[in-house]
C-alpha atoms as a PDB file:
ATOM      1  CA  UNK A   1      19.870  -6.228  -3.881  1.00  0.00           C
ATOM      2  CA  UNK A   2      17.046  -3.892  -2.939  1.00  0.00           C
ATOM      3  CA  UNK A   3      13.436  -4.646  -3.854  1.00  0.00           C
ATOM      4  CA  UNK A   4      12.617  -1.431  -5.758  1.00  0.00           C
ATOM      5  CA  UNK A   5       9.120  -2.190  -6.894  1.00  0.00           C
ATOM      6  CA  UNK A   6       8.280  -3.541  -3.198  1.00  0.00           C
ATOM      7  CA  UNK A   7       9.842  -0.022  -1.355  1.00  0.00           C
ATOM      8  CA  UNK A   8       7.712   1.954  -3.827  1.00  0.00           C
ATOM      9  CA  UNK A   9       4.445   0.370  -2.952  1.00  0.00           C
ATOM     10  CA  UNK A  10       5.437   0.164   0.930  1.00  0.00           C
ATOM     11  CA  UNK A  11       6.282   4.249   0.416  1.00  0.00           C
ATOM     12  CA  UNK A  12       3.214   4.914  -1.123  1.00  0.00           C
ATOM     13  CA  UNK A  13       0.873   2.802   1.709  1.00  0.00           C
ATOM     14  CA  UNK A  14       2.562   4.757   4.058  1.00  0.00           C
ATOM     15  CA  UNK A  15       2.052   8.295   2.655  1.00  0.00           C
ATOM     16  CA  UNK A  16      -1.557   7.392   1.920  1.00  0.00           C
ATOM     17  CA  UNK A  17      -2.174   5.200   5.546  1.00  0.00           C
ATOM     18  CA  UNK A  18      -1.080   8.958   7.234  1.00  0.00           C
ATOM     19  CA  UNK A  19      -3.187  11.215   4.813  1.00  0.00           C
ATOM     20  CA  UNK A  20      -6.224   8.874   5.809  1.00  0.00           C
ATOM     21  CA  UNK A  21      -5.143   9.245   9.346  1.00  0.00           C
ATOM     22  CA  UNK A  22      -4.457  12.885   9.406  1.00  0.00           C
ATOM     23  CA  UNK A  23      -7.778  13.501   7.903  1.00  0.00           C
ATOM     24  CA  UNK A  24     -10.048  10.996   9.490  1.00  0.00           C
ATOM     25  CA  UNK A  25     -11.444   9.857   6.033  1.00  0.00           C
ATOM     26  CA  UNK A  26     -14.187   6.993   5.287  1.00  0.00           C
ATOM     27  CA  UNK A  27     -12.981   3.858   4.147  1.00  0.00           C
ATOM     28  CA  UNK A  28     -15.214   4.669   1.378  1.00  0.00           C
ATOM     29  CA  UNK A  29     -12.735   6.761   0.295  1.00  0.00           C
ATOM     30  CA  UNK A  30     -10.860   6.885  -2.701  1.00  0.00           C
ATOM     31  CA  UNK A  31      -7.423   6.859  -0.756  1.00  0.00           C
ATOM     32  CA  UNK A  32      -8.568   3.811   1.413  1.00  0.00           C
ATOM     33  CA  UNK A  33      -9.376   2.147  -1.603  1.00  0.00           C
ATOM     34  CA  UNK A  34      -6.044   1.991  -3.034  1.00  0.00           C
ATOM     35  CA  UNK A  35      -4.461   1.291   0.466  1.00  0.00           C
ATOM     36  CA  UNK A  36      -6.794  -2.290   0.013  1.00  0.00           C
ATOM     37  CA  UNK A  37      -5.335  -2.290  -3.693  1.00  0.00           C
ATOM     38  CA  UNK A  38      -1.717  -1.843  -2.610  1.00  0.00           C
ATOM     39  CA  UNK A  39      -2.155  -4.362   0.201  1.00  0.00           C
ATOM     40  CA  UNK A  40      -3.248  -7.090  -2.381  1.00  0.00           C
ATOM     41  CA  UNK A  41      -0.375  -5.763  -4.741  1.00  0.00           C
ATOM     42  CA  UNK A  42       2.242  -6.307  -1.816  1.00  0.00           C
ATOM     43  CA  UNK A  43       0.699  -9.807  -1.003  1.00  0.00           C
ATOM     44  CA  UNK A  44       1.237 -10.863  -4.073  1.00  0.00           C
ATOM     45  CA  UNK A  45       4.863  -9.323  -4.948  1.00  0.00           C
ATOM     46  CA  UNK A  46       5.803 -10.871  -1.420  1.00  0.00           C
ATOM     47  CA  UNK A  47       4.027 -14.666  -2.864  1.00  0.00           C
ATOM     48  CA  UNK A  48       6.689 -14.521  -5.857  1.00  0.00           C
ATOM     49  CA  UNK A  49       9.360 -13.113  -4.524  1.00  0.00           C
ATOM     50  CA  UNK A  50       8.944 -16.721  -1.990  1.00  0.00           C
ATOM     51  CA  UNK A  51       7.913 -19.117  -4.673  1.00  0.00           C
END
């Protein structure tokens, strides 16, 4: 069965990875921010989902 919860957070990284991109912001930014927050959400979504 598909991982809902994991494709919505992979989705969302991937809008916000392109916006960044497209726009050349700071990783001071607020965007870039929650790609490090998603990152550590994923990480630990991927730990359970294993242990």
């Amino acid at each position: 069965m598909a991982d809902l919860y994991l494709k919505a957070l992979e989705s969302e990284r991937k809008a916000l990875w392109a916006t960044c991109r497209l726009k050349g912001l700071p990783k001071t930014s607020l965007e870039r921010m929650r790609i490090v927050e998603l990152d550590r959400l994923l990480a630990a979504h991927k730990g359970k989902t294993k242990g």
